[in-house]
Protein backbone atom coordinates (compact mmCIF):
# COMPACT_ATOMS: atom_id res chain seq x y z
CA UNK A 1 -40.75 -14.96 24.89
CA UNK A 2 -38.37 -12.18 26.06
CA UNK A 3 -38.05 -9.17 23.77
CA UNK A 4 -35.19 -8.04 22.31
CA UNK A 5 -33.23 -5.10 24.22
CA UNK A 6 -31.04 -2.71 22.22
CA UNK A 7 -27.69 -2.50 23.79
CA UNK A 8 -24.20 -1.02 23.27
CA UNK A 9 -21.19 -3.08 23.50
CA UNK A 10 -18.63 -1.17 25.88
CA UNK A 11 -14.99 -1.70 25.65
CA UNK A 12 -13.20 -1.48 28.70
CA UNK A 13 -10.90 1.58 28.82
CA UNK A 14 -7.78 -0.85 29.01
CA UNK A 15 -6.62 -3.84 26.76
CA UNK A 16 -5.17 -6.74 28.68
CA UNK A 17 -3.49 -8.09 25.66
CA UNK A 18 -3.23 -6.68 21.91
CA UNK A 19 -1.97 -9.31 19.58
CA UNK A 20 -0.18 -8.60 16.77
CA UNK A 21 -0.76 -10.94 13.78
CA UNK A 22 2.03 -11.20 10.78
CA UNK A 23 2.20 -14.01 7.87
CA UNK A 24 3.29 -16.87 10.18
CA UNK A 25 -0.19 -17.20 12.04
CA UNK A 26 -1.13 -17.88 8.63
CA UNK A 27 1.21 -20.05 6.78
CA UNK A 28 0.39 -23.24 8.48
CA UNK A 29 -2.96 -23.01 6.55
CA UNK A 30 -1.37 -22.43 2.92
CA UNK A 31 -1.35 -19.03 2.76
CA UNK A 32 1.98 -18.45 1.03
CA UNK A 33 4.99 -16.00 2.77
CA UNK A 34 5.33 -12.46 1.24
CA UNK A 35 8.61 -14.31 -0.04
CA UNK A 36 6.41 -16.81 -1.53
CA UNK A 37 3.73 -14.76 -3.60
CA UNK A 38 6.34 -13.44 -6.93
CA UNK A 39 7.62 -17.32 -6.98
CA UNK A 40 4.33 -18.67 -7.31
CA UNK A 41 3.49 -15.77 -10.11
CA UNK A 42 6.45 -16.85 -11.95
CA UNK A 43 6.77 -20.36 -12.21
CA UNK A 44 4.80 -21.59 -13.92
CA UNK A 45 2.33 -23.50 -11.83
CA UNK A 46 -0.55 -22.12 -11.29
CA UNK A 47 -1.88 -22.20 -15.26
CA UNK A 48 -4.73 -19.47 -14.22
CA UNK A 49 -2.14 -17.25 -14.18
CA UNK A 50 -0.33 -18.10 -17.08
CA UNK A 51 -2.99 -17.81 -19.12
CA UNK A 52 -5.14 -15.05 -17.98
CA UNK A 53 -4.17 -11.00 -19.79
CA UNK A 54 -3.31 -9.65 -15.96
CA UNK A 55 -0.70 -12.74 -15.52
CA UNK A 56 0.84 -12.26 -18.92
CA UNK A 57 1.21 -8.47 -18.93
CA UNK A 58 3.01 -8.34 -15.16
CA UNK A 59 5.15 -11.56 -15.81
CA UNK A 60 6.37 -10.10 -19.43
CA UNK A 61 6.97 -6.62 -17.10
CA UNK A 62 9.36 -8.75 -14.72
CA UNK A 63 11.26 -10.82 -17.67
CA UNK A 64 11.76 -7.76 -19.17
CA UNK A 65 13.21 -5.53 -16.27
CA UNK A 66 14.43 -7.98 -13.85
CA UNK A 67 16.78 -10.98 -14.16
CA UNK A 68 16.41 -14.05 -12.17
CA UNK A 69 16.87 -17.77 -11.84
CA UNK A 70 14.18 -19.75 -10.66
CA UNK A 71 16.54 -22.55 -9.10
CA UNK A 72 18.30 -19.86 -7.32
CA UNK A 73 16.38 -16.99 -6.64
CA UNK A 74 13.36 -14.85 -7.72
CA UNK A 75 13.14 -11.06 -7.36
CA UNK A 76 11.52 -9.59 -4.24
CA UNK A 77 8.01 -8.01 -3.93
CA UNK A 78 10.38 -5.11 -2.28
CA UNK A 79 12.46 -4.59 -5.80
CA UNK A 80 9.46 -4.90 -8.46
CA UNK A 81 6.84 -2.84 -6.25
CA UNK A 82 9.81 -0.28 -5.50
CA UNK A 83 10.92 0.07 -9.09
CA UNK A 84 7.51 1.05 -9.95
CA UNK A 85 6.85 3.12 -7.30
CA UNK A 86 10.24 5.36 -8.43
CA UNK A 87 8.52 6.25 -11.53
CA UNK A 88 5.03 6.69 -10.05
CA UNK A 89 6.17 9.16 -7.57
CA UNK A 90 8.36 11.12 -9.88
CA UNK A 91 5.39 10.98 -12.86
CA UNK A 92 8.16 9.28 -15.02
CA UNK A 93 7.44 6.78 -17.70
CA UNK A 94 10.27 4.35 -17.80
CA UNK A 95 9.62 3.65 -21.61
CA UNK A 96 7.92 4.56 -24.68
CA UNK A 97 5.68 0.93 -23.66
CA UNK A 98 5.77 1.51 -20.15
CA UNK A 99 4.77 4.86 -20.02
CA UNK A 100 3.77 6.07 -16.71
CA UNK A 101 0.14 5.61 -17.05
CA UNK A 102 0.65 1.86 -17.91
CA UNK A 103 3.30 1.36 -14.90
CA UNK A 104 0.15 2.81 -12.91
CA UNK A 105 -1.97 -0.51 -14.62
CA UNK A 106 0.91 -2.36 -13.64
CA UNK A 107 0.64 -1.84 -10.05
CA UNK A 108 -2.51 -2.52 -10.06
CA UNK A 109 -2.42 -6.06 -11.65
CA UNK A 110 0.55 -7.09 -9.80
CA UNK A 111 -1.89 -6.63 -6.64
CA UNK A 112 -4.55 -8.41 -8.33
CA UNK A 113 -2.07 -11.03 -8.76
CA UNK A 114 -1.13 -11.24 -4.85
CA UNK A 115 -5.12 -10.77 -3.99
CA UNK A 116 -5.62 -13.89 -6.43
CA UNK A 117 -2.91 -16.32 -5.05
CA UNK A 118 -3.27 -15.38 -1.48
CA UNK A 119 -7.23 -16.09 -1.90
CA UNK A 120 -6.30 -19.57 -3.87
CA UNK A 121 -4.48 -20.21 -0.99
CA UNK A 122 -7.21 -19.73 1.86
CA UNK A 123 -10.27 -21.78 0.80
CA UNK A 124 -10.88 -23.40 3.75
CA UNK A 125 -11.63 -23.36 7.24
CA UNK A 126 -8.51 -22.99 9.66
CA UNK A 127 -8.38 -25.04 12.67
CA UNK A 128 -5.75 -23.01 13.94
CA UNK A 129 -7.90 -19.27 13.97
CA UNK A 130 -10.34 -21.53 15.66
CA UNK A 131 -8.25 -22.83 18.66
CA UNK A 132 -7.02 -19.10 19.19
CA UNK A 133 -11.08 -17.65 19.14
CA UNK A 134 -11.44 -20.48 21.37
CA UNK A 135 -8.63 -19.71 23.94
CA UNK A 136 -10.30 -16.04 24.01
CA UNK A 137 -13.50 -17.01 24.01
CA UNK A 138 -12.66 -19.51 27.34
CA UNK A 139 -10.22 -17.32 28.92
CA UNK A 140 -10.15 -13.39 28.36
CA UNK A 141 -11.80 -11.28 25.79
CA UNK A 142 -10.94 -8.40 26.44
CA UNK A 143 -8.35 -8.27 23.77
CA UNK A 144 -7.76 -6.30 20.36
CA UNK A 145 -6.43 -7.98 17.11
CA UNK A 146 -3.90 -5.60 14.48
CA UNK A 147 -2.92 -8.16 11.80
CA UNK A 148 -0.90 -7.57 8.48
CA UNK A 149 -2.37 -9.89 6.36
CA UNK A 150 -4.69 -9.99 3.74
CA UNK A 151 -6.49 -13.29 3.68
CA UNK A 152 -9.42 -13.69 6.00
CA UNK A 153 -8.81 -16.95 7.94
CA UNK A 154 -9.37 -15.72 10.75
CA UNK A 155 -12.69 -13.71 10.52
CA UNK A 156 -13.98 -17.35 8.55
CA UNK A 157 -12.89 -19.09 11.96
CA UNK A 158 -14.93 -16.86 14.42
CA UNK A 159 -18.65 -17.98 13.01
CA UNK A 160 -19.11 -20.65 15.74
CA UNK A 161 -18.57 -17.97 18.52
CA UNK A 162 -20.94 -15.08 16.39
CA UNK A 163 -23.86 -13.69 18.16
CA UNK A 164 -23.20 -15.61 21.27
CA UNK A 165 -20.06 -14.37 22.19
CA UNK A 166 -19.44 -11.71 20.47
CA UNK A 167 -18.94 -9.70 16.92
CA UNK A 168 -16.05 -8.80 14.96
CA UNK A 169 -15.10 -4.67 14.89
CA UNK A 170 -13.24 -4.25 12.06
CA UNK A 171 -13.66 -0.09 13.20
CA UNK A 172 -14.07 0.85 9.89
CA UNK A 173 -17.16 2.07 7.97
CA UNK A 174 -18.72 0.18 5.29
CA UNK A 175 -21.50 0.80 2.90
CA UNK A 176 -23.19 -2.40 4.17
CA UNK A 177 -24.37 -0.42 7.16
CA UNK A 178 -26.40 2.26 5.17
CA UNK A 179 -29.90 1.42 4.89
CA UNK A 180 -30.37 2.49 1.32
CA UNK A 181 -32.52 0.64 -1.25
CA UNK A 182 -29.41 0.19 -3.16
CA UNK A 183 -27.90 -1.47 -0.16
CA UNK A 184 -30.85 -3.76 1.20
CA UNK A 185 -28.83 -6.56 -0.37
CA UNK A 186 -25.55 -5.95 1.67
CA UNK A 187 -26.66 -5.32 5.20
CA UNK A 188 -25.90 -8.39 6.50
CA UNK A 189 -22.79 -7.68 8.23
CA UNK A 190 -23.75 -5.87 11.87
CA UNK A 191 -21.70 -2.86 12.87
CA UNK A 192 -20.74 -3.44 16.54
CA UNK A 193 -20.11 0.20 17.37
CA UNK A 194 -23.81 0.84 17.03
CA UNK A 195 -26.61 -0.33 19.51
CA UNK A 196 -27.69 -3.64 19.07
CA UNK A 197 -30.72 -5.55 19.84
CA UNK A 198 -29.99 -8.69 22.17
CA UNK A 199 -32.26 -11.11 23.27
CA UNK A 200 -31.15 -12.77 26.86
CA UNK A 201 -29.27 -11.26 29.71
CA UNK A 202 -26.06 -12.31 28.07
CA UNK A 203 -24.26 -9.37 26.81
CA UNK A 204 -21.48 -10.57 23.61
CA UNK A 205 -18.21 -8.71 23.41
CA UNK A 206 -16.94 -6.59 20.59
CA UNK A 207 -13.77 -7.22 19.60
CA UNK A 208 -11.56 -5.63 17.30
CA UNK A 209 -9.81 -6.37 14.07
CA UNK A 210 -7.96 -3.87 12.95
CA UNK A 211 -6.02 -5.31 9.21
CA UNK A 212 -3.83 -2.56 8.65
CA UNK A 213 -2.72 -3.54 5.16
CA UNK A 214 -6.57 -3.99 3.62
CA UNK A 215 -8.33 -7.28 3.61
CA UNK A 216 -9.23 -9.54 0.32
CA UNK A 217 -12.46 -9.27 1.20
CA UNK A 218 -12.83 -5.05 0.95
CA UNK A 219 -13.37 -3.46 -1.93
CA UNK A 220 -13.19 -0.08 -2.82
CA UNK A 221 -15.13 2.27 -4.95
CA UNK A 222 -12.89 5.74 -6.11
CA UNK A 223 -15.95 7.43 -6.60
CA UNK A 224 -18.14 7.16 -3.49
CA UNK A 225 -15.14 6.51 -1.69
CA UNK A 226 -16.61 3.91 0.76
CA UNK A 227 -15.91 0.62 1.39
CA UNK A 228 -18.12 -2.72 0.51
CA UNK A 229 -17.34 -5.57 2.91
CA UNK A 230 -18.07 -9.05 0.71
CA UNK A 231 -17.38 -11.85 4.23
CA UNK A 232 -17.70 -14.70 1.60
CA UNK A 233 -16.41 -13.08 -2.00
CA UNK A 234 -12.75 -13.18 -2.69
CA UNK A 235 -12.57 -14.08 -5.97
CA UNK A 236 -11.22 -12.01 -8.95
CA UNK A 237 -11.14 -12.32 -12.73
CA UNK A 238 -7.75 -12.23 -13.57
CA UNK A 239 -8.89 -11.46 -17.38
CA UNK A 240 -11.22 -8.56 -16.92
CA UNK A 241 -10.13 -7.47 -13.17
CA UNK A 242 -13.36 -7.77 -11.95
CA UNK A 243 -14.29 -9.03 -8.33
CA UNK A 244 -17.12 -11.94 -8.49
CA UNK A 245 -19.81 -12.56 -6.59
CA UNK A 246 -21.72 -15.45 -6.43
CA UNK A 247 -25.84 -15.95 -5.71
CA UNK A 248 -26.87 -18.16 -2.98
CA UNK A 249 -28.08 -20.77 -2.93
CA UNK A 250 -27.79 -21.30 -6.81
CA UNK A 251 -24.22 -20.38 -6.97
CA UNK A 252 -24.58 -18.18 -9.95
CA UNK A 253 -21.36 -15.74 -10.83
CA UNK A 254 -21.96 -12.21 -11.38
CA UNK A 255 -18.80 -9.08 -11.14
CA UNK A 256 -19.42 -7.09 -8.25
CA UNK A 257 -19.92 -2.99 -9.28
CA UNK A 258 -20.16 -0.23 -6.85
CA UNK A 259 -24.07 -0.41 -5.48
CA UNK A 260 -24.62 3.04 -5.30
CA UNK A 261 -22.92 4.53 -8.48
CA UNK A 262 -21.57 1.35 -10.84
CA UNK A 263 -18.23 1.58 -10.68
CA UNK A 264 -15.79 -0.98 -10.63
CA UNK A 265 -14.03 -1.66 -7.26
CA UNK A 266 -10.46 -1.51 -6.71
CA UNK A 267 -8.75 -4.06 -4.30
CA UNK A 268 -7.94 -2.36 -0.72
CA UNK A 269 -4.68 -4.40 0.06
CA UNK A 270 -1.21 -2.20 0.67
CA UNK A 271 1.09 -4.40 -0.98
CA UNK A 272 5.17 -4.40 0.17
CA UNK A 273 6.58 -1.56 -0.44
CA UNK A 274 8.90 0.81 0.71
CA UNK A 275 6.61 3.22 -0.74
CA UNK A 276 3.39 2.36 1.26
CA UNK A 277 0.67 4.76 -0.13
CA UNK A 278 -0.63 5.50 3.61
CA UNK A 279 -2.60 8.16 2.96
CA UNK A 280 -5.84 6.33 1.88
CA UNK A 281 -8.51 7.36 3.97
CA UNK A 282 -9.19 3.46 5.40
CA UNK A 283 -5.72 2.79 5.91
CA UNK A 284 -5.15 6.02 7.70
CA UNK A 285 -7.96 5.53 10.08
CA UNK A 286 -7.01 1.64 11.17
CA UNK A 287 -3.35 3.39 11.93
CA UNK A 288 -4.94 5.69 13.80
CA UNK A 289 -7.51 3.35 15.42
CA UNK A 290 -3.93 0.98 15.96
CA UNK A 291 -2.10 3.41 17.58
CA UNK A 292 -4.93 4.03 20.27
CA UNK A 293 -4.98 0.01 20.91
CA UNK A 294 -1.46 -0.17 21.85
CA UNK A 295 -1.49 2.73 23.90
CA UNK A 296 -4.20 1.15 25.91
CA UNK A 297 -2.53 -2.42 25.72
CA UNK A 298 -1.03 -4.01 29.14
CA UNK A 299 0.64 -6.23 26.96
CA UNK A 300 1.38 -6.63 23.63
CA UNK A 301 2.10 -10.05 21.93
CA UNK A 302 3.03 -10.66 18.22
CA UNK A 303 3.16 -13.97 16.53
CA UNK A 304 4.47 -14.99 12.90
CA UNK A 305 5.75 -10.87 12.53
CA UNK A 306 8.95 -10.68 11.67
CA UNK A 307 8.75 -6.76 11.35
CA UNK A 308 9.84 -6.31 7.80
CA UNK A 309 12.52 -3.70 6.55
CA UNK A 310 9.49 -2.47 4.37
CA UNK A 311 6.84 -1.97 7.46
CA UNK A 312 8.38 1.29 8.37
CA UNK A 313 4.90 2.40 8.95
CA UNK A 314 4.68 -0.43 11.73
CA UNK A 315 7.91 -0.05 12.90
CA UNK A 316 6.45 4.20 13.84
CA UNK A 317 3.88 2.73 14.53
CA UNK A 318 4.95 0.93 17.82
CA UNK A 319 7.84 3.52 18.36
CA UNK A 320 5.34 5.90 18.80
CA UNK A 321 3.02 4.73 21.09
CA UNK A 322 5.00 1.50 22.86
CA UNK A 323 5.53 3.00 26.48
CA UNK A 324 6.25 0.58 29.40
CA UNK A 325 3.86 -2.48 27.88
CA UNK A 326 4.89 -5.65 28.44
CA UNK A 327 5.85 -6.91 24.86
CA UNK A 328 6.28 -10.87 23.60
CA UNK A 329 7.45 -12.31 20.64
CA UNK A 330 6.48 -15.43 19.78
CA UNK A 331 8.18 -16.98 16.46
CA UNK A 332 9.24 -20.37 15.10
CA UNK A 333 12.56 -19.04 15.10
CA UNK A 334 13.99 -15.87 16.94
CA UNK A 335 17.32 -15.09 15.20
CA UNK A 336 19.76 -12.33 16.37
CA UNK A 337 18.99 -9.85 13.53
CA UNK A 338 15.33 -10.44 14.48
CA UNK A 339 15.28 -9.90 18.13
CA UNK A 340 17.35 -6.53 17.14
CA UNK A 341 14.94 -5.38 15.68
CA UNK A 342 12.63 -5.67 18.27
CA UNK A 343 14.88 -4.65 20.76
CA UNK A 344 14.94 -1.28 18.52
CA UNK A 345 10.94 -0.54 19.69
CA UNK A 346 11.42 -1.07 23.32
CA UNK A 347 14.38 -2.98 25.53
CA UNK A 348 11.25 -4.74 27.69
CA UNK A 349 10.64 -7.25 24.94
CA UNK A 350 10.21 -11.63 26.21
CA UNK A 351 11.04 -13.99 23.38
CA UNK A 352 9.58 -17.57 22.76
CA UNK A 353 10.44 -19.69 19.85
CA UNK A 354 6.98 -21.43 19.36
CA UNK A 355 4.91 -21.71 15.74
CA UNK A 356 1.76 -20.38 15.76
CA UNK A 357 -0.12 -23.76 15.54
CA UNK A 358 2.35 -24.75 18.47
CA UNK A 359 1.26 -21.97 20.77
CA UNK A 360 -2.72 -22.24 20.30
CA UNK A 361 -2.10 -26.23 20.98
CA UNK A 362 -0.44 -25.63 24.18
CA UNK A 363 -3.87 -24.29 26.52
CA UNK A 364 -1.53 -23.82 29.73
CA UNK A 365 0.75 -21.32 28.06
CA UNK A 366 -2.60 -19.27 26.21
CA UNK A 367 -4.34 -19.30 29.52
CA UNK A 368 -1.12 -18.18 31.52
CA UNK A 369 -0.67 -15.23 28.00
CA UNK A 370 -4.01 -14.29 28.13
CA UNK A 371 -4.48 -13.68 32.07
CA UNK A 372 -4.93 -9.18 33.08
């Protein structure tokens, strides 16, 4: 039997095509519309909510501060995050009961709350993610993911093509790659940047996955200030905040804690804002890591974006760093206000009005998208 060889995976110095992910790749799978998220914390429906301390205390928050009709309309994640944001930034309290420690707890929950119904949305496998892997798997993979979602659909869809074809960069560091005896239970995710051992003359591609607005499945620890990636645990108690975890194969819940000091994580999801707190040190580094993938891109396609008024760090994003790349848009619909705005970042822009799920079904069009 041939013995393992330890290997780096090389990325070629130029990207044929850098996708660019937004909520529409997801949607067909459940996973609710930014637009979607506040309605489905308000309603009513989803009892967990209702009844859990984190759901009461943000829903009494909105009833009390922002008027709305649920036949008509509901406030936007825009408003509520950017009313609280005012008073964070300016170390205001708005009340003597909202006092600006407590609008800091209500951040915080509010994000829980989108982390919970985006993950109660996403429990499944997505046949979708797997016809795109598939295309890039078949066809070209040299190719670099940026997506703006949270849920992890896509990373779930890749495990048929792990190992043999390739691994997932997400070009961040996580704790799961120190070998620590307070880690030994986390190192099963493989860090592609380092050499690894591969048995066969095959050699798997990297490819990266760069989630510029945090992941449900990162968590965060303010005091070692490293990241834990948990592939399989989304969950969260919506009573006590806590992430859970659960033991395999017994499926016993436990609340995840920080491995190396105890402390409880904090979600690592940028929710929409007009006051995007950038400056976190992951965040940071995937815009950084971003900027060098379009620069290298020959072509850059997004699908489902529909480049938000609140992703001004997106939109400077591209301006910066978009030169003479070929750029497509692919959208279910491609109104004038929309194709604007893309006409804003660059005048060499090719629209198609396709879905997502309609654009992975048609192999001809991939194949032709995907070509260097």
């Amino acid at each position: 039997m041939a013995e393992a060889r330890e290997v780096f995976l090389k990325y070629s110095t130029r990207r044929d095509v850098v996708f660019v992910l937004g909520a529409g790749t997801s949607h067909p799978d459940g996973v609710p519309l930014q637009r979607e998220i506040l309605p489905e914390i308000l309603d009513g429906s989803v009892e967990e909510i209702q009844n859990s301390e984190i759901g009461k205390e943000v829903i009494t928050f909105i009833n009390e501060n922002f008027r709305y009709n649920k036949d008509v309309n509901f406030p936007t994640m825009e408003s509520v995050f950017g009313f609280i944001d005012y008073f964070l930034l300016h170390n205001e309290s708005l009340n003597s009961v909202y006092t600006n420690a407590k609008l800091r707890i209500i951040k915080e929950y509010l994000i829980k709350l989108i982390h919970f119904v985006v993950d109660y949305r996403t429990n499944k496998k997505s046949k979708y993610y797997h016809l795109f892997w598939e295309a890039i798997s078949k066809h070209n993979p040299n190719v670099s993911i940026i997506s703006l979602n949270y849920d992890t659909l896509l990373e779930q869809a890749f495990d048929f093509l792990f190992e043999k074809f390739g691994y997932i960069d997400y070009s961040i560091h996580f704790m799961n790659y120190e070998k620590s005896e307070k880690l030994k239970n986390f190192n099963f995710w493989i860090d592609a940047q380092k050499p690894l051992k591969i048995k066969g003359d095959a050699l798997p591609h990297a490819i990266k996955l760069l989630k510029l607005h945090g992941s449900l499945n990162w968590k965060y620890c303010n005091c070692c200030n490293q990241t834990l990636l948990t592939p399989w645990d989304r969950k969260i108690d919506l009573n006590k905040g806590k992430f859970l975890g659960y033991t395999y194969p017994d499926n016993v819940e436990y609340e995840y804690s920080c491995p190396l000091d105890g402390t409880d994580f904090q979600t690592l999801i940028i929710p929409p804002s007009y006051y995007k707190e950038l400056t976190h040190n992951v965040i940071s580094q995937l815009l950084t890591e971003a900027g060098k993938e379009i620069r290298a891109a020959k072509k850059i396609v997004f699908i489902g974006y529909s480049l938000s008024d609140a992703d001004v760090d997106i939109l400077a994003l591209l301006k910066k760093n978009i030169s003479n790349q070929q750029i497509i848009v692919i959208n279910r619909k491609n109104p004038e206000r929309l194709k604007l705005k893309y006409l804003s970042v660059t005048p060499n822009v090719t629209f198609y009005e396709k879905t997502f799920e309609g654009f992975v079904s048609d192999e001809n069009f991939v194949e032709e998208l995907l070509k260097g």
